[in-house]
Protein backbone atom coordinates (compact mmCIF):
# COMPACT_ATOMS: atom_id res chain seq x y z
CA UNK A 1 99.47 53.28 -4.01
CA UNK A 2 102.30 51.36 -6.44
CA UNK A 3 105.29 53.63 -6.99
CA UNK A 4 104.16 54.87 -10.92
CA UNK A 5 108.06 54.92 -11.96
CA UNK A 6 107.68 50.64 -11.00
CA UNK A 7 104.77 49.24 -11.35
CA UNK A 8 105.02 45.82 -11.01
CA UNK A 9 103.12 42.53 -12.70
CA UNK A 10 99.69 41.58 -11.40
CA UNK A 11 100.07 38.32 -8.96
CA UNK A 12 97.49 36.04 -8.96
CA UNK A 13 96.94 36.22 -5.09
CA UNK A 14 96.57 40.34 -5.36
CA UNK A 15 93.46 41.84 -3.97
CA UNK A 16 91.56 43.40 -7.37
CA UNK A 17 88.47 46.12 -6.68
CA UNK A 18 85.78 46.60 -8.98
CA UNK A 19 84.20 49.76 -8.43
CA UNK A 20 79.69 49.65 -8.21
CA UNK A 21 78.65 52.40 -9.87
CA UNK A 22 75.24 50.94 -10.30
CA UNK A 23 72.64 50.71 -8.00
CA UNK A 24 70.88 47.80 -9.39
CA UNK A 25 74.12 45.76 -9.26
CA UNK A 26 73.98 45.28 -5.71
CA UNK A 27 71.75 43.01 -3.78
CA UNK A 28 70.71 44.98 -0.95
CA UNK A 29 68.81 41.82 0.76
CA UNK A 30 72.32 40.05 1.33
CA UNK A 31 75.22 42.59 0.62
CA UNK A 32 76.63 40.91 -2.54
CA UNK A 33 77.53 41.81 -5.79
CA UNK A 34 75.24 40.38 -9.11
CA UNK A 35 77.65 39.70 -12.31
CA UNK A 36 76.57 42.44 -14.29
CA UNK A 37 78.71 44.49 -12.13
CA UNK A 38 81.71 42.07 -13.33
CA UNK A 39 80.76 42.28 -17.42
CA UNK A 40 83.42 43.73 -19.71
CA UNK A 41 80.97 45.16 -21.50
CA UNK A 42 80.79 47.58 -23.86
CA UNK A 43 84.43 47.52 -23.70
CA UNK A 44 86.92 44.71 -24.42
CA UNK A 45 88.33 44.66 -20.86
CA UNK A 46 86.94 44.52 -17.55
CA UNK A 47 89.25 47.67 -15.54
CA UNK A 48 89.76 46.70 -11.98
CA UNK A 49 92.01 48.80 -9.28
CA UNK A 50 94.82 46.91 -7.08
CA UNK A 51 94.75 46.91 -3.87
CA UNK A 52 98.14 46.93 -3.45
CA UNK A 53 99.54 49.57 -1.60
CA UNK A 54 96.62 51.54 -1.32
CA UNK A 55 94.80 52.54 2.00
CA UNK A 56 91.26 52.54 1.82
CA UNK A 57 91.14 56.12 1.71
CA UNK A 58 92.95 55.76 -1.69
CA UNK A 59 90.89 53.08 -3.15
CA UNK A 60 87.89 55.17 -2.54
CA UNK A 61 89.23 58.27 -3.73
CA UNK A 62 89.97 56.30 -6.74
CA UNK A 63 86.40 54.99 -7.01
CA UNK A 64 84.98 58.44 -6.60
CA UNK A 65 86.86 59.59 -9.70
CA UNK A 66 85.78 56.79 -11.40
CA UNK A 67 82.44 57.94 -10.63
CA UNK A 68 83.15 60.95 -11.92
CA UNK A 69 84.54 60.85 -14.76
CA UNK A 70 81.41 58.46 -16.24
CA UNK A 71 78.95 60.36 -14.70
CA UNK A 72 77.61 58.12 -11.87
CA UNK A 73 77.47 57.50 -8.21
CA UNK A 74 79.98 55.19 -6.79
CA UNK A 75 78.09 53.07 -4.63
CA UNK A 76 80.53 50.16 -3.51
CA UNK A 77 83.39 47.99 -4.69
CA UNK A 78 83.60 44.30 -5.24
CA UNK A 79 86.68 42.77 -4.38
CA UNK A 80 88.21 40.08 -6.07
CA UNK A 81 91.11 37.96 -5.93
CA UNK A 82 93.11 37.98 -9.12
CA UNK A 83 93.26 34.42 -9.07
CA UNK A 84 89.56 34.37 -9.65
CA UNK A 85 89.44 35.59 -13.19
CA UNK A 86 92.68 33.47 -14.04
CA UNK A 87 91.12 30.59 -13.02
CA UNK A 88 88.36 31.95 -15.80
CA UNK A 89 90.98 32.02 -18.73
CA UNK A 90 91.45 35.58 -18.32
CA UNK A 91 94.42 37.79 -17.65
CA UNK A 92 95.07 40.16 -15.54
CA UNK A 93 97.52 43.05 -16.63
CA UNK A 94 99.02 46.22 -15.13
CA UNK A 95 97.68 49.26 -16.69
CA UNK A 96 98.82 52.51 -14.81
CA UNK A 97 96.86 55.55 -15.45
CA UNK A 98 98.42 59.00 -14.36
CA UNK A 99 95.62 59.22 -11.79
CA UNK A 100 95.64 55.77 -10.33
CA UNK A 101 98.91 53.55 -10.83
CA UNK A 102 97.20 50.58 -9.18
CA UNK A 103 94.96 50.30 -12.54
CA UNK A 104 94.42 46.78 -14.08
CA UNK A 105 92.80 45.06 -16.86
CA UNK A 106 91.34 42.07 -17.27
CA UNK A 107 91.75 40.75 -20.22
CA UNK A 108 90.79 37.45 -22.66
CA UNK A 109 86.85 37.57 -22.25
CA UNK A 110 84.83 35.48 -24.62
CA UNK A 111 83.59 37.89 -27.43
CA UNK A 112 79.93 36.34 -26.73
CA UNK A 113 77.84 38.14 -24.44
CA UNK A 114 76.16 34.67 -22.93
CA UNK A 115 79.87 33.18 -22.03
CA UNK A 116 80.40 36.94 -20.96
CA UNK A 117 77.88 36.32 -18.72
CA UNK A 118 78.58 32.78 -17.15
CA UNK A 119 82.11 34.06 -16.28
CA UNK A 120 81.29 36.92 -14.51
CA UNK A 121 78.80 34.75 -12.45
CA UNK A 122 81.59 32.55 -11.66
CA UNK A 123 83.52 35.91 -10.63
CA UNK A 124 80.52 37.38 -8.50
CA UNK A 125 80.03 34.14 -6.74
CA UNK A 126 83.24 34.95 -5.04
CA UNK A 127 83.39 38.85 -4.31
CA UNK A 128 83.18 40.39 -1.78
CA UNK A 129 81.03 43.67 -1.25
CA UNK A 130 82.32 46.60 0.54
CA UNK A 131 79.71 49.55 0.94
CA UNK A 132 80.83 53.05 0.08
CA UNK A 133 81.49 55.00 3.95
């Protein structure tokens, strides 16, 4: 994981995971991730882990407290490159947690859910889905 006493800036060729914590956001047929998984919504901000630094065995310990702590089952991650969502007029911005120092935002989503929507198609067009082990 990113040394918490310097975290540095997100770059846009970082490695971003988005942790699946539903079931029905996965399509089983083909392995791949459907845009709901990518919506900000209800919040503001899409959150997003780093990869940088971090073995797998970190990003899916981070996942699992994700899981957790909203009362779910982690089911997968789909990764992203950061350049992705910049290339959607979004922003993606550090945002250490004392638990996981590799935490991101993404930020700048249209407040309408339907452009919502047609931006995180353009962002699940391009993940990649990794199965929980």
């Amino acid at each position: 994981m990113i040394d918490p006493a310097n975290v540095p800036a997100v770059g846009t060729e970082k490695l971003l995971a988005r942790y699946v914590l539903q079931r029905s956001h996965i399509r089983r047929s083909n392995q791949t991730v459907k845009p709901d998984a990518f919506m900000p919504h209800p919040h503001t901000d899409m959150s997003v882990t780093r990869h940088w630094s971090a073995t797998e065995a970190e990003l899916w310990s981070v996942g699992e407290a994700v899981a957790d702590a909203s009362g779910k089952t982690l089911h997968g991650r789909g990764d992203i490159r950061a350049e992705i969502c910049v290339g959607q007029a979004l922003s993606v911005i550090a945002d250490p947690t004392p638990d996981n120092p590799n935490h991101a935002n993404v930020a700048g989503w249209p407040t309408d859910k339907p452009r919502q929507k047609a931006v995180a198609q353009e962002i699940a067009a391009t993940a990649q889905y990794v199965d929980k082990p």
